[in-house]
PDB file of N, CA and C in Angstrom:
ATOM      1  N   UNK A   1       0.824  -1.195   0.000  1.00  0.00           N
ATOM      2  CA  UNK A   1       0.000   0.000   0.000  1.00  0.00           C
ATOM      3  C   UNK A   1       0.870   1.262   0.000  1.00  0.00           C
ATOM      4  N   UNK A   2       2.043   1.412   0.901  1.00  0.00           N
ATOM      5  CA  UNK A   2       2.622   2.512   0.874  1.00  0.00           C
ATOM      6  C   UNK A   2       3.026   2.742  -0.990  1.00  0.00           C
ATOM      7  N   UNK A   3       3.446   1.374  -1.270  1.00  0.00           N
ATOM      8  CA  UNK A   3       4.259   2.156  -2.708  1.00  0.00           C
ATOM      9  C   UNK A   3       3.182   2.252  -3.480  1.00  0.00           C
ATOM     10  N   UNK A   4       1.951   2.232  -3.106  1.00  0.00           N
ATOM     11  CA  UNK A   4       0.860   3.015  -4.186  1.00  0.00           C
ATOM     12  C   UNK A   4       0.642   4.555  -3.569  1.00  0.00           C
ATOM     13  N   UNK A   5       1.002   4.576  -2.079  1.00  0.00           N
ATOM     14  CA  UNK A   5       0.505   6.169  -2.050  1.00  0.00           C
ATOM     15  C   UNK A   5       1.471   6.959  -2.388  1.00  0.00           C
ATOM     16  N   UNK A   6       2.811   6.591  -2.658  1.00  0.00           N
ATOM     17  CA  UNK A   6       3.944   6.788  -3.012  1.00  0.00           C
ATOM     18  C   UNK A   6       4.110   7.356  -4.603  1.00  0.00           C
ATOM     19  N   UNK A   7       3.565   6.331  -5.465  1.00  0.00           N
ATOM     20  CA  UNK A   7       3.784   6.435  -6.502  1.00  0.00           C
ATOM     21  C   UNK A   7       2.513   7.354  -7.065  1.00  0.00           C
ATOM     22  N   UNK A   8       1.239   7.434  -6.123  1.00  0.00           N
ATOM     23  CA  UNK A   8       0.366   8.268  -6.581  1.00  0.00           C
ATOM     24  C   UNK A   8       0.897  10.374  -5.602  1.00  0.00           C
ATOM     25  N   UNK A   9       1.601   9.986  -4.563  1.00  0.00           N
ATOM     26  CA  UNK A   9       1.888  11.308  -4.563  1.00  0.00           C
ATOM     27  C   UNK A   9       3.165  11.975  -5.436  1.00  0.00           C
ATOM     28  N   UNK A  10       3.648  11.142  -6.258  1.00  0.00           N
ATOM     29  CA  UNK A  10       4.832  11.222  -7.461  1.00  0.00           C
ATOM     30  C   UNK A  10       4.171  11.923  -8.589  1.00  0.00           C
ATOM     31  N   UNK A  11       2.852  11.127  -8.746  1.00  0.00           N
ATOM     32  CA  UNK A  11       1.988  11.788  -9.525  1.00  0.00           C
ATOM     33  C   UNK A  11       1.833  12.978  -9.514  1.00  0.00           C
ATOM     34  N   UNK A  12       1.298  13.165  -8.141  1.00  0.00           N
ATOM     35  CA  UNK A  12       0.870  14.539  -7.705  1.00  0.00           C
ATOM     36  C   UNK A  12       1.696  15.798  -8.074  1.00  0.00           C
ATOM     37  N   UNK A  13       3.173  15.700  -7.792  1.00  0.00           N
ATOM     38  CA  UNK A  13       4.172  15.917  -7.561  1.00  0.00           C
ATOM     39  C   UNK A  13       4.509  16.636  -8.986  1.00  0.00           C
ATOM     40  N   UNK A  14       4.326  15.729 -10.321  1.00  0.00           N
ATOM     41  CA  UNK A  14       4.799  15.466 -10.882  1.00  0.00           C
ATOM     42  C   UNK A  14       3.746  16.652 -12.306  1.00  0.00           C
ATOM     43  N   UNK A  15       2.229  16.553 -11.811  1.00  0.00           N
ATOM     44  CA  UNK A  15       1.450  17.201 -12.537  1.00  0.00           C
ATOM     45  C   UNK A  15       1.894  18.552 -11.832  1.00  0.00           C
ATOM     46  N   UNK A  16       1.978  19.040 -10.693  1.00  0.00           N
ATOM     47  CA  UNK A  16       2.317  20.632 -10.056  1.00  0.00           C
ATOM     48  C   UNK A  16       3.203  21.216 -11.046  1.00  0.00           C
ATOM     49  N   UNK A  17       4.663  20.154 -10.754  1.00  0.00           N
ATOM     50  CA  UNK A  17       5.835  20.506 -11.886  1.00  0.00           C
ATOM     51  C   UNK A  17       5.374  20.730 -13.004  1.00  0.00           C
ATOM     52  N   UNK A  18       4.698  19.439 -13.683  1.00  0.00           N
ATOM     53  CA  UNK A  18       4.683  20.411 -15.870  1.00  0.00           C
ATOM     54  C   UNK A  18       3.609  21.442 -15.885  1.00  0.00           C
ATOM     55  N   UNK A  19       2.638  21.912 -14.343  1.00  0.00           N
ATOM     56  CA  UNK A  19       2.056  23.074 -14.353  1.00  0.00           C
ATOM     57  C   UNK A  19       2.882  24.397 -14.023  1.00  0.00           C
ATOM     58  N   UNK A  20       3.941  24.368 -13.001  1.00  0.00           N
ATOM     59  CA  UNK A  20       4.297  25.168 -13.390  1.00  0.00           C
ATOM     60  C   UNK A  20       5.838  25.977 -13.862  1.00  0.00           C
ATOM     61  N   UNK A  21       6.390  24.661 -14.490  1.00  0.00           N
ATOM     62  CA  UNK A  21       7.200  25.289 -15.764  1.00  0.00           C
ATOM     63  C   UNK A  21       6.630  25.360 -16.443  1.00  0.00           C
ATOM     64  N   UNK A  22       5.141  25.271 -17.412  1.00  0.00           N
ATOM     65  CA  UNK A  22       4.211  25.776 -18.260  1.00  0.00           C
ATOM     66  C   UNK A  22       4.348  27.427 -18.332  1.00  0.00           C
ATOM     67  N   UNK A  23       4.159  27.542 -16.617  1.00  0.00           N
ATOM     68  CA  UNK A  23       4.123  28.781 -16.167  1.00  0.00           C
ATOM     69  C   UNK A  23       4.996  29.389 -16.114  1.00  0.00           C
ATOM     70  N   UNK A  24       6.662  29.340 -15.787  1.00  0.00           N
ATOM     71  CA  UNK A  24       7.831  29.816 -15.817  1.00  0.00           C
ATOM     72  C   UNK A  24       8.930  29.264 -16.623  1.00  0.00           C
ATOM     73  N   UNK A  25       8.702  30.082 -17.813  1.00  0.00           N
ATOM     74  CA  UNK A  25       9.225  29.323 -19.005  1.00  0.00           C
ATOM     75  C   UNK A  25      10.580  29.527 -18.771  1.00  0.00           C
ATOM     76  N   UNK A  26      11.321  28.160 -18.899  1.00  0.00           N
ATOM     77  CA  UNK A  26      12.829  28.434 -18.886  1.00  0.00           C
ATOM     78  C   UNK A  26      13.015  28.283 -17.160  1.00  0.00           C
ATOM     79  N   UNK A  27      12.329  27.644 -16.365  1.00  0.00           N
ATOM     80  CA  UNK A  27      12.531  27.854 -14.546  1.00  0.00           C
ATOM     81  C   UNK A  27      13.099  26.299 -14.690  1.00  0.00           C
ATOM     82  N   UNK A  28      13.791  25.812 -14.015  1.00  0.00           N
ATOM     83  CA  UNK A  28      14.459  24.912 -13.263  1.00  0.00           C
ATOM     84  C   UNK A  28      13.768  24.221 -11.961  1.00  0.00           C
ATOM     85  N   UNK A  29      13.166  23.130 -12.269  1.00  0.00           N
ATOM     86  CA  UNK A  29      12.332  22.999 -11.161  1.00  0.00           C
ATOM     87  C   UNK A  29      12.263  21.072 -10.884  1.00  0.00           C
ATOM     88  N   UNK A  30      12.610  20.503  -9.721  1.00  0.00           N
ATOM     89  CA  UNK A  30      11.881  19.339  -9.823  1.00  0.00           C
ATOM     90  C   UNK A  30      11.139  19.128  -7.892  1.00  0.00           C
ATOM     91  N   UNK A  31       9.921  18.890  -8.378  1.00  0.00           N
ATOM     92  CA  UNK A  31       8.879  19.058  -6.909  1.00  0.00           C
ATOM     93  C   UNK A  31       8.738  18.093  -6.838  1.00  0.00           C
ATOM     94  N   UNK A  32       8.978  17.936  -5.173  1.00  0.00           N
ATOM     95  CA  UNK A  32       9.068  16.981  -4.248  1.00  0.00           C
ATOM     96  C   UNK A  32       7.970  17.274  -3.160  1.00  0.00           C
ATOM     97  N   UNK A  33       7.543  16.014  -2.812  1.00  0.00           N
ATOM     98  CA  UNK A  33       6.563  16.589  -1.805  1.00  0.00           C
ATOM     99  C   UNK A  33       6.671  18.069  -0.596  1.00  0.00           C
ATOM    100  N   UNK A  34       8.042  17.932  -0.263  1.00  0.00           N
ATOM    101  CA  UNK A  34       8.121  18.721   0.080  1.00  0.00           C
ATOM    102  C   UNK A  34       8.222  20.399  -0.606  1.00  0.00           C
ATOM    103  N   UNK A  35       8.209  20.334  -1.554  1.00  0.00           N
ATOM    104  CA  UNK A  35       8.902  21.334  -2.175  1.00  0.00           C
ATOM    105  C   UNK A  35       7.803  22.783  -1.473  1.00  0.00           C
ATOM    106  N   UNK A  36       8.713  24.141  -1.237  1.00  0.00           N
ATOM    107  CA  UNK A  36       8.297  25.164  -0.518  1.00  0.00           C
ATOM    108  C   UNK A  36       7.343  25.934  -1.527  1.00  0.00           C
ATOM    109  N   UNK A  37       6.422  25.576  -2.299  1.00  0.00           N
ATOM    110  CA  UNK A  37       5.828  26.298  -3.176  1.00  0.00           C
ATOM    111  C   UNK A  37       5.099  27.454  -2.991  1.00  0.00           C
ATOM    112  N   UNK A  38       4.533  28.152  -1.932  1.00  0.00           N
ATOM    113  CA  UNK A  38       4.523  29.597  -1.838  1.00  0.00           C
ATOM    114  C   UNK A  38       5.139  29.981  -1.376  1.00  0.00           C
ATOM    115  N   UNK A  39       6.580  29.622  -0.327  1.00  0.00           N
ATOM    116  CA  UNK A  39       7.416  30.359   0.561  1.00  0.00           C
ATOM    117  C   UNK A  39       8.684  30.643  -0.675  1.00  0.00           C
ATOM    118  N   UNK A  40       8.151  29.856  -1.715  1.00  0.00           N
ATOM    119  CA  UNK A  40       9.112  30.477  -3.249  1.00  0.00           C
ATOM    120  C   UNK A  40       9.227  30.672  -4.276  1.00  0.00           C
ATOM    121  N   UNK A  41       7.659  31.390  -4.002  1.00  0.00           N
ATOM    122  CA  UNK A  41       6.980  32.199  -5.023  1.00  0.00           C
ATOM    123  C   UNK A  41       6.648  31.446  -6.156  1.00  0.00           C
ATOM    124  N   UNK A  42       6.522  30.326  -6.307  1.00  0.00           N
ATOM    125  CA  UNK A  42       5.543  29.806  -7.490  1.00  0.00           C
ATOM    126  C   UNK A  42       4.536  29.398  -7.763  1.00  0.00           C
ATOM    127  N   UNK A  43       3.660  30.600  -6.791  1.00  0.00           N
ATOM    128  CA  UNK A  43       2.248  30.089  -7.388  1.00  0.00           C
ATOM    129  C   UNK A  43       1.500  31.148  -7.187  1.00  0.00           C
ATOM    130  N   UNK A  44       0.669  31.691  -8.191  1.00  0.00           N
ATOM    131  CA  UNK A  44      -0.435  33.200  -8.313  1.00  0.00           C
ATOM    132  C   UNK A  44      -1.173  32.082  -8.439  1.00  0.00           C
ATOM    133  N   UNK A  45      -2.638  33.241  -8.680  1.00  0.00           N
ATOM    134  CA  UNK A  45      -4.006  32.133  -8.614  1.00  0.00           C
ATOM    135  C   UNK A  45      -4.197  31.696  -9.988  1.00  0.00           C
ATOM    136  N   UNK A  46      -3.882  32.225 -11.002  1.00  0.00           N
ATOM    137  CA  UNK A  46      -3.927  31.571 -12.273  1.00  0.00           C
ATOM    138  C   UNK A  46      -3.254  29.926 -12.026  1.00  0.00           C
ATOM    139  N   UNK A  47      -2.025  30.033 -11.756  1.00  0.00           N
ATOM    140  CA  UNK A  47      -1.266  28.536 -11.226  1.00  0.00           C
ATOM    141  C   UNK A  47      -1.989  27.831 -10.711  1.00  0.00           C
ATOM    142  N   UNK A  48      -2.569  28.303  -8.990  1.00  0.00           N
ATOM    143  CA  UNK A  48      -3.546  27.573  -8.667  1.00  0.00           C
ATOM    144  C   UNK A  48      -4.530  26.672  -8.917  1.00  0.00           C
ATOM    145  N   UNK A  49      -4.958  27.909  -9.678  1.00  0.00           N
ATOM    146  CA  UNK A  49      -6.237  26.945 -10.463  1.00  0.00           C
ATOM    147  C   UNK A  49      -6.032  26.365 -11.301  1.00  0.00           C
ATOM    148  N   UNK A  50      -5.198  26.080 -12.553  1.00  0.00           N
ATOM    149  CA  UNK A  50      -4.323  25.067 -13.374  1.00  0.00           C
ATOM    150  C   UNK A  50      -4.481  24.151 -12.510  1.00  0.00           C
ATOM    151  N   UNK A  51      -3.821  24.470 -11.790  1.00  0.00           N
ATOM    152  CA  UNK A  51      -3.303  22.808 -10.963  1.00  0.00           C
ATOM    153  C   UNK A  51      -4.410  22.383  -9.995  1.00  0.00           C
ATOM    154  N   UNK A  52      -5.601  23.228  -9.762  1.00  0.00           N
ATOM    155  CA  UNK A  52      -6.668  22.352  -9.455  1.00  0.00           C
ATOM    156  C   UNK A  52      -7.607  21.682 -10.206  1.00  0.00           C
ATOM    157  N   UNK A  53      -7.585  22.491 -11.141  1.00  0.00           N
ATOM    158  CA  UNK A  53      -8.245  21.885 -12.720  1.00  0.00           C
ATOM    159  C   UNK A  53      -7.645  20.215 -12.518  1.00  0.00           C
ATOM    160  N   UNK A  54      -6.021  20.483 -13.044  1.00  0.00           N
ATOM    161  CA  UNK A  54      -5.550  19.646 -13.131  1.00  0.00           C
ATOM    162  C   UNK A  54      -5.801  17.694 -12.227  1.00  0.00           C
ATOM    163  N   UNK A  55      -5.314  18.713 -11.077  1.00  0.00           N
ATOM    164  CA  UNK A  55      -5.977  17.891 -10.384  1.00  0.00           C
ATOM    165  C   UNK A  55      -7.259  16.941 -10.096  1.00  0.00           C
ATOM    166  N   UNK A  56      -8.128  18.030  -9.983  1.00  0.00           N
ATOM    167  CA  UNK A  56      -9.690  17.191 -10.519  1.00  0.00           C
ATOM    168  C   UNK A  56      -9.701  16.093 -11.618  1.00  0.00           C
ATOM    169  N   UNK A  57      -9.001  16.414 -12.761  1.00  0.00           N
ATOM    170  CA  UNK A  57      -8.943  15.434 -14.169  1.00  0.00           C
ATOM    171  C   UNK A  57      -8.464  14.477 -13.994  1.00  0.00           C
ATOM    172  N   UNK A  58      -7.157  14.833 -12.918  1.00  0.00           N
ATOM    173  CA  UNK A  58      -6.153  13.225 -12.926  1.00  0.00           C
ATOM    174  C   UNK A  58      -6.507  12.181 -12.051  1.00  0.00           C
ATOM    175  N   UNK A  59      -7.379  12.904 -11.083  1.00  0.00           N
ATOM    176  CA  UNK A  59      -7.404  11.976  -9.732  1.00  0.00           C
ATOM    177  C   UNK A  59      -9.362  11.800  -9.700  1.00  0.00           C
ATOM    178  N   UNK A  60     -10.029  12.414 -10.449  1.00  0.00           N
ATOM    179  CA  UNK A  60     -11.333  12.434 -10.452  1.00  0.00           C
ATOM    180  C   UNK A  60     -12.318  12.617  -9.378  1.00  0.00           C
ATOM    181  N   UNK A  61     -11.646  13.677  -8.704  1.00  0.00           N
ATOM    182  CA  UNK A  61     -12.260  13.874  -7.748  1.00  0.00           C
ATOM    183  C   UNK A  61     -12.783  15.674  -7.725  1.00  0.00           C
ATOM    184  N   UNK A  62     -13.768  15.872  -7.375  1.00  0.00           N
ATOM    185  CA  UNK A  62     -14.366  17.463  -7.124  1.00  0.00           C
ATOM    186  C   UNK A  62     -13.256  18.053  -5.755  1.00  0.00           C
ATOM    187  N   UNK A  63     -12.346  19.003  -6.425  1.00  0.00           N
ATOM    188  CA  UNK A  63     -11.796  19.655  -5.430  1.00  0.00           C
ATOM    189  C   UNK A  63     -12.649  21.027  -4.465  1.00  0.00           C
ATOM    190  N   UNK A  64     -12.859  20.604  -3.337  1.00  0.00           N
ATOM    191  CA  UNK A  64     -13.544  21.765  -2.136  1.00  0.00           C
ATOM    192  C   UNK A  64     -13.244  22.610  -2.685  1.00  0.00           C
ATOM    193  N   UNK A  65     -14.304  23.829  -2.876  1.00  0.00           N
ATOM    194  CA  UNK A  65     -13.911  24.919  -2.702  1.00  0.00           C
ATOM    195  C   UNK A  65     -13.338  26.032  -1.738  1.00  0.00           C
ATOM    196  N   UNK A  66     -13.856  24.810  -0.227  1.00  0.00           N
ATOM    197  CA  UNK A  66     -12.975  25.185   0.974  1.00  0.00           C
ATOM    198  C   UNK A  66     -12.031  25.155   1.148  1.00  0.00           C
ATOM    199  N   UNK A  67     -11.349  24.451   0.241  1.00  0.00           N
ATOM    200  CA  UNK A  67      -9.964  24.095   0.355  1.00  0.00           C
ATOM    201  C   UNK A  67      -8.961  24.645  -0.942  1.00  0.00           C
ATOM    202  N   UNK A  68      -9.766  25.968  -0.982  1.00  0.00           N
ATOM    203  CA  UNK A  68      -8.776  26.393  -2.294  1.00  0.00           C
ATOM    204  C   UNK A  68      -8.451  27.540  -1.381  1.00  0.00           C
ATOM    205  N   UNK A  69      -6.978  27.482  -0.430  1.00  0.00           N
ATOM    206  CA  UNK A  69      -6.908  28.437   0.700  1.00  0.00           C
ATOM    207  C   UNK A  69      -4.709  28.337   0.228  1.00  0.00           C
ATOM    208  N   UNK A  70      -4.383  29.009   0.991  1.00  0.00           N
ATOM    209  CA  UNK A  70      -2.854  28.942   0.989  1.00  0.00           C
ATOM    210  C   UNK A  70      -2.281  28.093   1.643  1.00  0.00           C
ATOM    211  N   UNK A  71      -3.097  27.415   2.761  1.00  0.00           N
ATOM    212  CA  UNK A  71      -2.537  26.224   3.113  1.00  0.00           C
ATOM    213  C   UNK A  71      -2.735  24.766   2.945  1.00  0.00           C
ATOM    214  N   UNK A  72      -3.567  24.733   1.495  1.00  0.00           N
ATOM    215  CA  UNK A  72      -3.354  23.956   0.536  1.00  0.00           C
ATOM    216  C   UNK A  72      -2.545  23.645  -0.059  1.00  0.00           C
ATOM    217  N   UNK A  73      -2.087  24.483  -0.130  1.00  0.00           N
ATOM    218  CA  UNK A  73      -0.946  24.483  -1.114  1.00  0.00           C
ATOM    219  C   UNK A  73       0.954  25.266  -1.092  1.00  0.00           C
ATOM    220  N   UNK A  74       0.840  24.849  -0.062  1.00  0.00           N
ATOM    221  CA  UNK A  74       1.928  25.279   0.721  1.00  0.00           C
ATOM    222  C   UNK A  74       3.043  24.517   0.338  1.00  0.00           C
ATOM    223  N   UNK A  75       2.974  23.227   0.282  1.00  0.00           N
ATOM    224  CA  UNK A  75       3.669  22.050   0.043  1.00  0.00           C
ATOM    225  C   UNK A  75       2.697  21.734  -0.867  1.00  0.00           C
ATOM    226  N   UNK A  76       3.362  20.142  -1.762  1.00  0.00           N
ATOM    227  CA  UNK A  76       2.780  19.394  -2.113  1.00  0.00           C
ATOM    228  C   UNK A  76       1.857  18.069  -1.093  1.00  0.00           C
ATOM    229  N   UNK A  77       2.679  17.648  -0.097  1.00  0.00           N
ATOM    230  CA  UNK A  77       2.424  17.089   0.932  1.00  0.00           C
ATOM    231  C   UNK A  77       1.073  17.406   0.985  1.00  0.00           C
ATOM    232  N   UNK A  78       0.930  18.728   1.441  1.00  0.00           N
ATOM    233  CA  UNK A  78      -0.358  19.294   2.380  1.00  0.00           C
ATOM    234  C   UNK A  78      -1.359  19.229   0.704  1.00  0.00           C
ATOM    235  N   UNK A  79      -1.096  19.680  -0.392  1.00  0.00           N
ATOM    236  CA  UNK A  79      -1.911  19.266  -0.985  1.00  0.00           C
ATOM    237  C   UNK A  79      -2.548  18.148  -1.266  1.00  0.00           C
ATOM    238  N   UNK A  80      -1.695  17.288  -1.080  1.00  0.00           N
ATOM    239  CA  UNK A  80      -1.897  15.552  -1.234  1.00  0.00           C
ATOM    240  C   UNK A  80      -2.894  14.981  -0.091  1.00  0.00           C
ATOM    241  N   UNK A  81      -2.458  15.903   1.172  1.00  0.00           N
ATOM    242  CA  UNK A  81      -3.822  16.176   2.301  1.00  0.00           C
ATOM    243  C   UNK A  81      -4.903  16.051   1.745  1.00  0.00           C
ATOM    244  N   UNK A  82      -5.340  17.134   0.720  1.00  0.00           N
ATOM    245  CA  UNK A  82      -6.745  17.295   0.268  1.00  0.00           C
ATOM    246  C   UNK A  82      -7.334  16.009  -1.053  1.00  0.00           C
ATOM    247  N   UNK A  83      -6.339  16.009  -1.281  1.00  0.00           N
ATOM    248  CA  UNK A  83      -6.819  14.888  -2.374  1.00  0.00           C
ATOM    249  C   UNK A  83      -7.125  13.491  -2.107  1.00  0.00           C
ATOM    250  N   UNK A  84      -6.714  13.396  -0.668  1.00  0.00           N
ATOM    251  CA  UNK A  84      -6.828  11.758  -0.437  1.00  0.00           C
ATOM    252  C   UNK A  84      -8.157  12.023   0.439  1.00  0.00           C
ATOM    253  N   UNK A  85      -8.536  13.042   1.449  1.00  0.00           N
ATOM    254  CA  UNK A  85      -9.525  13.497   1.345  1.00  0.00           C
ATOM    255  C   UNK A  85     -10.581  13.141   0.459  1.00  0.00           C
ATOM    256  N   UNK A  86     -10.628  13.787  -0.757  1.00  0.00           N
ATOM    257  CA  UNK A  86     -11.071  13.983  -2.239  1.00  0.00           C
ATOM    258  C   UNK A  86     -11.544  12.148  -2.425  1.00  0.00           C
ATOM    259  N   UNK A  87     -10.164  11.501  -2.561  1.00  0.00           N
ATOM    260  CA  UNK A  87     -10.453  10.408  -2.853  1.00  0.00           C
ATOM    261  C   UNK A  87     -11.510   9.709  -2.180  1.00  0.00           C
ATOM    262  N   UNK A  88     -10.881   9.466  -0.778  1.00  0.00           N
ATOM    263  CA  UNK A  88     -11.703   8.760   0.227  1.00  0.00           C
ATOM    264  C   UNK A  88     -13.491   8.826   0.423  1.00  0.00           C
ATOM    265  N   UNK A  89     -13.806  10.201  -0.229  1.00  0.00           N
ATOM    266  CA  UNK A  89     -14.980  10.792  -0.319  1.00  0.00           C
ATOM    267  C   UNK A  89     -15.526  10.033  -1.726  1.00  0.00           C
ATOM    268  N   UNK A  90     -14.898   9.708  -2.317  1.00  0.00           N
ATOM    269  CA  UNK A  90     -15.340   8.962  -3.637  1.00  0.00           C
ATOM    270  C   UNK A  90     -15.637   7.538  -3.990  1.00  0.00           C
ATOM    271  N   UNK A  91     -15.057   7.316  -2.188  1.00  0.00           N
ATOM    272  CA  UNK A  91     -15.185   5.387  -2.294  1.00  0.00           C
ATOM    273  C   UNK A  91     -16.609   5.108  -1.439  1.00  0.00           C
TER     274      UNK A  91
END
């Protein structure tokens, strides 16, 4: 079980990244759960919402609108918070 939540927060991880070097063309980037994503500046709400879009599509789940806050998305981690959330709500 771990190396499925593993390989699905890689995922996670992994859609943030080609959202946002989309966004910062020419940026140097590889996100890790941990990675500091508003404490370093890569993310306005246009980003945001990309990557909740995104999100919704990959993982098929309706993202809260309660949960479209800054400490969502602080980390990837803490986003991965909401999505298993998301999930769990879907089983």
């Amino acid at each position: 079980m771990e190396n499925e939540t593993m390989k699905t927060i890689e995922t996670l991880c992994a859609l943030i990244q080609d959202n946002l070097l989309s966004q910062h063309q020419g940026a140097q980037l590889t996100v890790t759960p941990e990675t500091a994503l508003l404490e370093e500046g890569w993310l306005d709400s246009l980003t945001i919402m990309s990557i909740v879009t995104a999100v919704e599509q990959e993982f098929a789940i309706a993202f809260p609108e309660n949960k479209i806050v800054a400490a969502s998305f602080r980390t990837p981690a803490a986003l991965w918070a909401v999505v298993e959330a998301g999930l769990a709500a879907t089983v």
